[in-house]
N, C-alpha and C. Protein backbone atom coordinates (compact mmCIF):
# COMPACT_ATOMS: atom_id res chain seq x y z
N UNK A 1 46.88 144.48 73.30
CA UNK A 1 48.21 143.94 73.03
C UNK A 1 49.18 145.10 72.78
N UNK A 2 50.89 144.89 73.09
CA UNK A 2 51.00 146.01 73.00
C UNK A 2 52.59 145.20 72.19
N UNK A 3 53.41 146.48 71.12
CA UNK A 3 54.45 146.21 70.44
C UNK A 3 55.10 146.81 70.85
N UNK A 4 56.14 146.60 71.54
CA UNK A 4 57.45 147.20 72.15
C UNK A 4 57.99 147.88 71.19
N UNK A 5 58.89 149.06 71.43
CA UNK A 5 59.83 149.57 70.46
C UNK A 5 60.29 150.58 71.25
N UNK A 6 61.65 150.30 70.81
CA UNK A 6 62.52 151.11 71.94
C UNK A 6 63.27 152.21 71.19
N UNK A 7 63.19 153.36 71.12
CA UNK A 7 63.96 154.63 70.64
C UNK A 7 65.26 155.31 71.59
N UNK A 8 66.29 155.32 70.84
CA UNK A 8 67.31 156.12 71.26
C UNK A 8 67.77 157.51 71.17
N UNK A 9 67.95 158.54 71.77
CA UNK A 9 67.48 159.82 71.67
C UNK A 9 68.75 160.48 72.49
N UNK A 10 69.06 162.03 72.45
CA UNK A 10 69.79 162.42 73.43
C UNK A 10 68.49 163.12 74.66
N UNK A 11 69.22 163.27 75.83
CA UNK A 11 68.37 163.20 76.59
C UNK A 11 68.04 164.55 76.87
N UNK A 12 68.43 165.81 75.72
CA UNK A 12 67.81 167.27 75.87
C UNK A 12 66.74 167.31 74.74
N UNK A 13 66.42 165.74 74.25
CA UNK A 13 65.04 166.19 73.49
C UNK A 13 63.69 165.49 74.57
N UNK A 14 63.94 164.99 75.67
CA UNK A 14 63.30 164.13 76.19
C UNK A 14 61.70 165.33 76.66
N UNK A 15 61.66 166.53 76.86
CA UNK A 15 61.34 167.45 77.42
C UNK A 15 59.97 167.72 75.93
N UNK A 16 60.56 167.94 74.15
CA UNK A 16 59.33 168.07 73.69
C UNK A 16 59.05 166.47 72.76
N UNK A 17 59.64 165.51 73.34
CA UNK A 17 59.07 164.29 72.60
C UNK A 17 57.90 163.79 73.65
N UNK A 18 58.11 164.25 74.82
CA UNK A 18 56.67 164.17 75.99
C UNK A 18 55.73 165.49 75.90
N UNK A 19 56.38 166.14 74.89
CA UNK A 19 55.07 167.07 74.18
C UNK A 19 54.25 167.08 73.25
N UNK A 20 55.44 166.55 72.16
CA UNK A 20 54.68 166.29 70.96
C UNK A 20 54.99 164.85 70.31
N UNK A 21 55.02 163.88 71.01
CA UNK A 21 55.60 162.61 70.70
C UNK A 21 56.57 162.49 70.11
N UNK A 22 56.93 161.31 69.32
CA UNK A 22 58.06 161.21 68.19
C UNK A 22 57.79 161.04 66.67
N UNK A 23 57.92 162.24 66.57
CA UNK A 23 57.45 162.73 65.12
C UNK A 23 58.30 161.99 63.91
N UNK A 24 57.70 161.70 62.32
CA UNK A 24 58.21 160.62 61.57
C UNK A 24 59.12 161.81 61.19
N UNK A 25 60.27 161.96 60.64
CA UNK A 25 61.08 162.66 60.02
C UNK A 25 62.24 162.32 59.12
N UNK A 26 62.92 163.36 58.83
CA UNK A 26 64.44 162.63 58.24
C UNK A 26 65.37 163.67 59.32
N UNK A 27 66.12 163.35 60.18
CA UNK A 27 66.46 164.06 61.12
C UNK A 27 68.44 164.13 60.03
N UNK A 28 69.30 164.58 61.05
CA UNK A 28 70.41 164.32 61.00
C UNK A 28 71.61 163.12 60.75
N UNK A 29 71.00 162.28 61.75
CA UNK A 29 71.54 160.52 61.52
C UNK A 29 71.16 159.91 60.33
N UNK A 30 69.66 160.12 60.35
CA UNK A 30 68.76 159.53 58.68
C UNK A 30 69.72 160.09 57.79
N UNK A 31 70.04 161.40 57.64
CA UNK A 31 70.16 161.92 56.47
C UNK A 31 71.57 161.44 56.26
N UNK A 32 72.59 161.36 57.33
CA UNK A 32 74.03 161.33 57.34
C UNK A 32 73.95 159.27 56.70
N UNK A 33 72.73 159.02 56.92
CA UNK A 33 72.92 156.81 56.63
C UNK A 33 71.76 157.00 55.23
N UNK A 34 71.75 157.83 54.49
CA UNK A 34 70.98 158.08 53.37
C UNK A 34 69.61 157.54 53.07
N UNK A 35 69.06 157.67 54.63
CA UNK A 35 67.73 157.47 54.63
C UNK A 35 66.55 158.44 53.60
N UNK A 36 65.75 157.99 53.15
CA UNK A 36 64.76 158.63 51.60
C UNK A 36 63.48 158.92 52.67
N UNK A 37 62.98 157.68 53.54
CA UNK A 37 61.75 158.32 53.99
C UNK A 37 61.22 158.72 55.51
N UNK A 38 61.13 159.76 55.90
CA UNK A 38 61.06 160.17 56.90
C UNK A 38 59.89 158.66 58.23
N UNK A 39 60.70 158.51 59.07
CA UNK A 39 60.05 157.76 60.06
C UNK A 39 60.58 157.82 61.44
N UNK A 40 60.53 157.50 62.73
CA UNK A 40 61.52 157.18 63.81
C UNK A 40 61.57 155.64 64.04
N UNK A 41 63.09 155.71 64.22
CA UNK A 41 63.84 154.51 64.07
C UNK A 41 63.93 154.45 65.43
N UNK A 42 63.83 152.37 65.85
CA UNK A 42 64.44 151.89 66.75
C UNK A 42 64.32 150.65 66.82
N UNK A 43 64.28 150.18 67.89
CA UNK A 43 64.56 148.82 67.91
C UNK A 43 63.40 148.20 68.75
N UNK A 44 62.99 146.95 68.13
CA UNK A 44 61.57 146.01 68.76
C UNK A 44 62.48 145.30 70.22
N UNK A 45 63.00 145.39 70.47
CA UNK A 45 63.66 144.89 71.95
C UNK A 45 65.43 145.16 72.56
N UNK A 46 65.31 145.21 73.48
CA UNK A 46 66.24 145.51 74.69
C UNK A 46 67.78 144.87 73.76
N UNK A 47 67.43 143.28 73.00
CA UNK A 47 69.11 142.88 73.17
C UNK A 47 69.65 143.70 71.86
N UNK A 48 68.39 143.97 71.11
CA UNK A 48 68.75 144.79 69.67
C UNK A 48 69.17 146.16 69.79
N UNK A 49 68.74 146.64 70.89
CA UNK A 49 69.09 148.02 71.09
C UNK A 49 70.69 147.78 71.75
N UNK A 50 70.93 146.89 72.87
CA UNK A 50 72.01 146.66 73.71
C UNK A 50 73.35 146.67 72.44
N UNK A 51 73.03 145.77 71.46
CA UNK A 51 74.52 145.55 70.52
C UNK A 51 74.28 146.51 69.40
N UNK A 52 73.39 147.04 69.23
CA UNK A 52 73.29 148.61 68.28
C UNK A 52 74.48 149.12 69.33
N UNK A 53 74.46 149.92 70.14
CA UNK A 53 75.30 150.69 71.71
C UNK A 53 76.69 149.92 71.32
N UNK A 54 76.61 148.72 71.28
CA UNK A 54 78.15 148.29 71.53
C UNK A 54 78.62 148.19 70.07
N UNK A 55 77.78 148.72 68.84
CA UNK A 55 78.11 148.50 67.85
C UNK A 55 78.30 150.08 67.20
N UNK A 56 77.51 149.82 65.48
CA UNK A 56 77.55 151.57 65.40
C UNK A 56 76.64 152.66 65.66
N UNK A 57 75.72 152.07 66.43
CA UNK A 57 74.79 153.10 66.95
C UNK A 57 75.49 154.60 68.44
N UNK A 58 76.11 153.61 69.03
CA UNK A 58 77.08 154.62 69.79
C UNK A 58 77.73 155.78 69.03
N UNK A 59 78.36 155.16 67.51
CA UNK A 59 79.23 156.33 66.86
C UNK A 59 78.09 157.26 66.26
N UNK A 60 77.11 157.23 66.13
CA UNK A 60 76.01 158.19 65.71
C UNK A 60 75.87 159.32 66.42
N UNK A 61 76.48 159.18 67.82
CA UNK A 61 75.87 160.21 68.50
C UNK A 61 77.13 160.78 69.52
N UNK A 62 77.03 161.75 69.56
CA UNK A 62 78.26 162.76 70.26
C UNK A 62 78.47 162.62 71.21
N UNK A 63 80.00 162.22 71.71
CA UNK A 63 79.92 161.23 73.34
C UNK A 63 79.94 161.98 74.27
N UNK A 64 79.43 163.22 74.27
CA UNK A 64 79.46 164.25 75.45
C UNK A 64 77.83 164.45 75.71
N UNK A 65 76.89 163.96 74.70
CA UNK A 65 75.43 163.68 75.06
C UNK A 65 74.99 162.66 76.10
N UNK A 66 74.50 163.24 77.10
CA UNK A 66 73.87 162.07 77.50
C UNK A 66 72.42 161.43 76.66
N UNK A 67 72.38 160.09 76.50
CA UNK A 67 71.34 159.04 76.07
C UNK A 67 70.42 158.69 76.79
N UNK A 68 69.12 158.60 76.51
CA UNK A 68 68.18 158.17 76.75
C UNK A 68 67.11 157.22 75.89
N UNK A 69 66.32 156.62 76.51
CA UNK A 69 65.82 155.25 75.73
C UNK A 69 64.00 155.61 76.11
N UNK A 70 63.65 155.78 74.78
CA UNK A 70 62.08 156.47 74.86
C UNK A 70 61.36 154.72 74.53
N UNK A 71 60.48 154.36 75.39
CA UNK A 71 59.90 152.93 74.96
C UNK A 71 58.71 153.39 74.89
N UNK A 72 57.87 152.82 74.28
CA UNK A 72 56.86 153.08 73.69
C UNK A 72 55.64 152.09 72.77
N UNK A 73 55.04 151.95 72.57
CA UNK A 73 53.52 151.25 71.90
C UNK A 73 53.01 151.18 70.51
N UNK A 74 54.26 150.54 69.58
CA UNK A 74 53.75 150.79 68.34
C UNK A 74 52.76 149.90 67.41
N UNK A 75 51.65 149.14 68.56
CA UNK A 75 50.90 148.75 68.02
C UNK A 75 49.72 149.06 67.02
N UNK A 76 49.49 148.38 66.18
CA UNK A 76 48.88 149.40 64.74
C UNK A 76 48.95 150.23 64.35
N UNK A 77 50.56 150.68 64.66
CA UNK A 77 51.42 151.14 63.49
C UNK A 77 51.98 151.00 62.09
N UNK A 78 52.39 151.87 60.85
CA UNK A 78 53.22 150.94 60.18
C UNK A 78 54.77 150.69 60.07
N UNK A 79 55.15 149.72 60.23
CA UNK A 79 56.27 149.51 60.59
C UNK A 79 56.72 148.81 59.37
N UNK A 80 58.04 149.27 58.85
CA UNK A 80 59.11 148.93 57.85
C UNK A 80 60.24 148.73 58.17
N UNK A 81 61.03 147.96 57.54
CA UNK A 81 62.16 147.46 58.46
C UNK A 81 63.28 146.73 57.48
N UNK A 82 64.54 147.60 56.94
CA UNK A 82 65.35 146.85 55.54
C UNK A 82 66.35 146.09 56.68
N UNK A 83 66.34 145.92 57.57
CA UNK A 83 66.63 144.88 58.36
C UNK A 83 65.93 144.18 59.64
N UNK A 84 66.94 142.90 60.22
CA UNK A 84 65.90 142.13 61.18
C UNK A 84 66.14 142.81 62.83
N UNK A 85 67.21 144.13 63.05
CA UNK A 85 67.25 144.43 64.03
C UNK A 85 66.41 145.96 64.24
N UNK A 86 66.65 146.61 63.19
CA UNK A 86 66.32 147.94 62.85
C UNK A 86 64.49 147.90 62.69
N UNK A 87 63.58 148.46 63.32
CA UNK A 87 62.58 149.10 62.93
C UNK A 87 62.37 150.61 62.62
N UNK A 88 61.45 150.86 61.69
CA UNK A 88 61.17 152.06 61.16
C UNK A 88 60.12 152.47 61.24
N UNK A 89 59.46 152.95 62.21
CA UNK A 89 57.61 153.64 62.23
C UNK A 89 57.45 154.82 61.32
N UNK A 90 56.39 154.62 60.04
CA UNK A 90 56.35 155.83 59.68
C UNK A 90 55.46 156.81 59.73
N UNK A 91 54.58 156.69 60.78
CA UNK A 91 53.78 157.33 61.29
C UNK A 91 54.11 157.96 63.08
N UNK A 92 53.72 159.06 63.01
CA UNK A 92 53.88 159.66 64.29
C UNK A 92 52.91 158.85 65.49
N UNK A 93 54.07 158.64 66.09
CA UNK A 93 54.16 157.98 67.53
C UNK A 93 53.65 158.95 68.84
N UNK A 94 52.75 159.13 68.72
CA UNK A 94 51.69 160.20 70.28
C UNK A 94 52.01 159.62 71.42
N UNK A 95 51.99 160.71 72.35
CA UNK A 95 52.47 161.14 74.09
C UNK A 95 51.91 159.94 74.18
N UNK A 96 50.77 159.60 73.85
CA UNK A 96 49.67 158.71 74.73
C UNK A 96 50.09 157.24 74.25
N UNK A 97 51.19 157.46 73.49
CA UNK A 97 51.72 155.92 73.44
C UNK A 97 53.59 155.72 73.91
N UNK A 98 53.80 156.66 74.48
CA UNK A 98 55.05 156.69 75.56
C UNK A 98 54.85 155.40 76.65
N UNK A 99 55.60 154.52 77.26
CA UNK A 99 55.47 153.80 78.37
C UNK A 99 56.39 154.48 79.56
N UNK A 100 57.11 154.61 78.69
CA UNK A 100 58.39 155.06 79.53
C UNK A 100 59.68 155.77 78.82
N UNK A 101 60.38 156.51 80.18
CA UNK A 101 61.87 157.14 79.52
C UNK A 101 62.58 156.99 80.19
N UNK A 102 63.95 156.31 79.72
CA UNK A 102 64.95 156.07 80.87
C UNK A 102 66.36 155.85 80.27
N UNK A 103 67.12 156.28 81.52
CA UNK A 103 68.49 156.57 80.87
C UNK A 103 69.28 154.74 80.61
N UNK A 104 70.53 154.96 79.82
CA UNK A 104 71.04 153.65 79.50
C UNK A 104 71.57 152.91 80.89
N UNK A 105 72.27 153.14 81.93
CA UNK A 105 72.12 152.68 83.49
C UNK A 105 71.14 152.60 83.90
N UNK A 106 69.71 152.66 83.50
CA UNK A 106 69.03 152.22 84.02
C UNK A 106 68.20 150.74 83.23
N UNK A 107 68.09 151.17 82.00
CA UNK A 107 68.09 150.06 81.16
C UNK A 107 69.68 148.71 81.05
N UNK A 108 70.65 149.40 81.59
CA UNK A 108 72.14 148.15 81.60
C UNK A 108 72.41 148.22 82.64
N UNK A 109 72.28 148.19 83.68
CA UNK A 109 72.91 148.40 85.04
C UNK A 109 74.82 148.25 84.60
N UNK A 110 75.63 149.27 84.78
CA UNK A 110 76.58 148.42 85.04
C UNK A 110 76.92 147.45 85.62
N UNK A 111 78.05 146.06 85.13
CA UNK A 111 78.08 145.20 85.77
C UNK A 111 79.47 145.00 86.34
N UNK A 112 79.36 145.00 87.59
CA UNK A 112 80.29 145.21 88.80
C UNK A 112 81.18 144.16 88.93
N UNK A 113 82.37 144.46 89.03
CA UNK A 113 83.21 142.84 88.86
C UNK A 113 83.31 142.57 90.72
N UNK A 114 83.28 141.00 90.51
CA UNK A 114 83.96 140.90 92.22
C UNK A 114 85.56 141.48 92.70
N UNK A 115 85.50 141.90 93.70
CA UNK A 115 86.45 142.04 93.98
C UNK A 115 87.45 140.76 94.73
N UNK A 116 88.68 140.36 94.60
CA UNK A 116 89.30 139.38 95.31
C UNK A 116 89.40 139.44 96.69
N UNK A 117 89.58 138.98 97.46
CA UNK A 117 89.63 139.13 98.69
C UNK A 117 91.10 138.64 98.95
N UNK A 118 92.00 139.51 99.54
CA UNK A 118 94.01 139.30 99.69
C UNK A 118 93.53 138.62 101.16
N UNK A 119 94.10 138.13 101.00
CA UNK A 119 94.42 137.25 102.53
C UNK A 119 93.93 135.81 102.52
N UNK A 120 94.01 135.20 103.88
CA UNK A 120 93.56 133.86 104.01
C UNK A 120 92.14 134.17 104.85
N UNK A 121 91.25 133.25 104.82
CA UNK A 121 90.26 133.09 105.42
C UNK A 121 90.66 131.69 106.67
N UNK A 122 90.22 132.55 107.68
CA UNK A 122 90.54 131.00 109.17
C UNK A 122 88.89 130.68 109.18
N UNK A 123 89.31 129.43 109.73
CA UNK A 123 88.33 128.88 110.12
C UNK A 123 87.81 128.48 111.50
């Protein structure tokens, strides 16, 4: 069985978190939202991560970074969580439980408006 959990990251750490997984810590963001115990934070699914992005998870991070979305296997892990969108692993998360890494267009496709069509259509 496997527990989804989706991590948000800039995408110049993507290179040693496929080295040395995602290590529990108190990084920069933790410390700046007065996080006490070192873990990596994210989210148990896609729509929680999607309105984090449209919410204040975007302002966390420097808009000249590009983003990336580390998914991953946190089954029999321990997981803590002072809310119902936010998860907290506080144990280190190993290579060998990576699924995948992918940028936010590939996880949101932009969505393309129709265009009108000027004129009449004959028949």
């Amino acid at each position: 069985m496997t527990r989804e959990f989706f991590h948000l990251t800039e995408a110049r750490n993507v290179t040693s978190i496929l080295e040395n997984g995602l290590l529990a810590k108190i990084g920069p963001r933790s410390l700046a939202s007065g996080e006490a115990q070192p873990a990596v934070y994210g989210f148990g699914n896609l729509l929680d991560l999607e309105q984090a992005l449209l919410g204040w998870a975007s302002d966390t991070f420097d808009e000249e970074e590009d983003l990336v979305v580390i998914q991953a296997d946190i089954e029999g892990l321990t997981v803590v969580s002072a809310t119902p969108w936010e998860l907290a692993v506080t144990a280190h998360i190993g290579t060998d439980r990576i699924l995948r890494v992918a940028t936010l267009d590939e996880l949101f496709p932009p969505v393309r408006k129709a265009v009108p069509v000027v004129g009449s259509v004959s028949s």
